[in-house]
Protein backbone atom coordinates (compact mmCIF):
# COMPACT_ATOMS: atom_id res chain seq x y z
CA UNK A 1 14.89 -100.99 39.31
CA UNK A 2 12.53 -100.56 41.85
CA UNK A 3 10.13 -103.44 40.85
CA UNK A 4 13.20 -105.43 40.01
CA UNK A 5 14.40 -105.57 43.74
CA UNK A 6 11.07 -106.20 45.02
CA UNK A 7 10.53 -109.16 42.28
CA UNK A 8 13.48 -110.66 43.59
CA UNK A 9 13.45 -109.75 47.23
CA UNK A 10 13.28 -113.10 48.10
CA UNK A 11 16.58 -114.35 46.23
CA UNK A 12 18.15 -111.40 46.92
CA UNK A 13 18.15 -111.67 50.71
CA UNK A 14 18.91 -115.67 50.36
CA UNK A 15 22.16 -114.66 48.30
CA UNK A 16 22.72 -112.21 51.37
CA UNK A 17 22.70 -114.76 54.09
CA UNK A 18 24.74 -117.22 51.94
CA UNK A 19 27.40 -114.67 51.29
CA UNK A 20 27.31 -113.83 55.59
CA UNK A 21 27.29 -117.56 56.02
CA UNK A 22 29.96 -118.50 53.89
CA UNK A 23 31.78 -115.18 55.22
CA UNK A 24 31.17 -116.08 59.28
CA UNK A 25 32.08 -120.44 58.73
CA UNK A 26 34.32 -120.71 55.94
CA UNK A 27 34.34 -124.37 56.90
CA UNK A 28 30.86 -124.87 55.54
CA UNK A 29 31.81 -122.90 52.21
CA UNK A 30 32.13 -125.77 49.75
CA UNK A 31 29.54 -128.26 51.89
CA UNK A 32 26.84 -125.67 51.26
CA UNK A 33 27.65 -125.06 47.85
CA UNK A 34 27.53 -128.28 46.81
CA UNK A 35 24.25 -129.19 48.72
CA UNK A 36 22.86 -125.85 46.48
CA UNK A 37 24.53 -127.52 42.79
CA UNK A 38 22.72 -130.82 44.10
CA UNK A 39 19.42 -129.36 44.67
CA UNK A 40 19.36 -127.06 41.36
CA UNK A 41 20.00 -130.56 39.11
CA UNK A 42 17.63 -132.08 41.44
CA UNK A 43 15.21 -129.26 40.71
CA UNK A 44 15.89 -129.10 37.11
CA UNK A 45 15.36 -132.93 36.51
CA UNK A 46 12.49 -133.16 38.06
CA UNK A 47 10.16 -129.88 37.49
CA UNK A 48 10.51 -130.34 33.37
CA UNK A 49 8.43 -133.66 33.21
CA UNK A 50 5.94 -132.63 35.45
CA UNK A 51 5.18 -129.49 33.29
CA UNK A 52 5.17 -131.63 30.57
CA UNK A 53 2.85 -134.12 32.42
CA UNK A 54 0.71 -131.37 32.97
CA UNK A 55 0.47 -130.31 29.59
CA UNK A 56 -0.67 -133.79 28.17
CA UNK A 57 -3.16 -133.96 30.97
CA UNK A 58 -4.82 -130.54 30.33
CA UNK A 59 -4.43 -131.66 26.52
CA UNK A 60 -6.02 -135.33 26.92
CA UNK A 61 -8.45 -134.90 29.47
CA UNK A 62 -11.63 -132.49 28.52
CA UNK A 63 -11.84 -129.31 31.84
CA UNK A 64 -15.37 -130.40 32.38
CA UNK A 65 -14.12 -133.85 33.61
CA UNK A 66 -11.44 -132.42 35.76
CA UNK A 67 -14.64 -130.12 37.23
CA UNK A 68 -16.92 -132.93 37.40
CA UNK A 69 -14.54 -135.21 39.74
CA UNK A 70 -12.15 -132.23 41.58
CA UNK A 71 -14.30 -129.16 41.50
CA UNK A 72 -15.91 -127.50 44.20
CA UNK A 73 -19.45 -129.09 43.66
CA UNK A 74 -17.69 -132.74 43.69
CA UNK A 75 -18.46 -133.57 47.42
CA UNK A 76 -17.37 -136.67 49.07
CA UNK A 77 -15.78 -137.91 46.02
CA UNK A 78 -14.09 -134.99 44.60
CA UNK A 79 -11.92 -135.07 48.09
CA UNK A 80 -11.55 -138.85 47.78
CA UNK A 81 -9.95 -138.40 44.22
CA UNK A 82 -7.91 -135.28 45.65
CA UNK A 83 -6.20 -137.84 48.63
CA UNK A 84 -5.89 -140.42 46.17
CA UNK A 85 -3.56 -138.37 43.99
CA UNK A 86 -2.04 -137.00 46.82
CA UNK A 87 -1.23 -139.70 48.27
CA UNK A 88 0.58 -141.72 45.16
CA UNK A 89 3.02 -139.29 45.57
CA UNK A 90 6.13 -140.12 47.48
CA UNK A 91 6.83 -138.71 50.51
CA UNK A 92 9.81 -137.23 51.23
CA UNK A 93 9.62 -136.96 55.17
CA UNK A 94 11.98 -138.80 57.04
CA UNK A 95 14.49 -138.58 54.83
């Protein structure tokens, strides 16, 4: 039970400050509630294909690649790939 709890501290204590939340501004009960449905089929729509994405890519491309271009004896390059990818990403700031 013990490693249970401290597995899930983290939730645990979120659930706790919900409940209190919910609890102290019953006017915010359903906004917050459905802000938490939106982000879980946010979450769940958009983790799946990037695990799969991630699965073809360690499938398709050979480790020693990866190594050649990201690793930590790629240099100047290796970080220029890194930005690149990071960078084709979209940003979510602002928002």
């Amino acid at each position: 039970m013990k490693a249970f709890i401290k597995r899930y501290s983290g939730f645990i204590v979120a659930a706790i400050i919900l409940a209190a939340f919910i609890l102290i501004l019953p006017g915010y009960r359903e906004k917050s509630l459905l802000l938490i449905i939106f982000q879980t089929k946010t979450m769940l729509l958009v983790i799946p294909p990037i695990f799969i994405l991630l699965g073809l890519f360690d499938v398709w491309v050979p480790r020693e690649k990866m190594m050649r271009f990201m690793g930590p004896s790629s240099g100047v390059s290796g970080n220029h790939h890194h930005n690149k990818c990071n960078n084709a990403l979209p940003s979510t700031e602002g928002d």
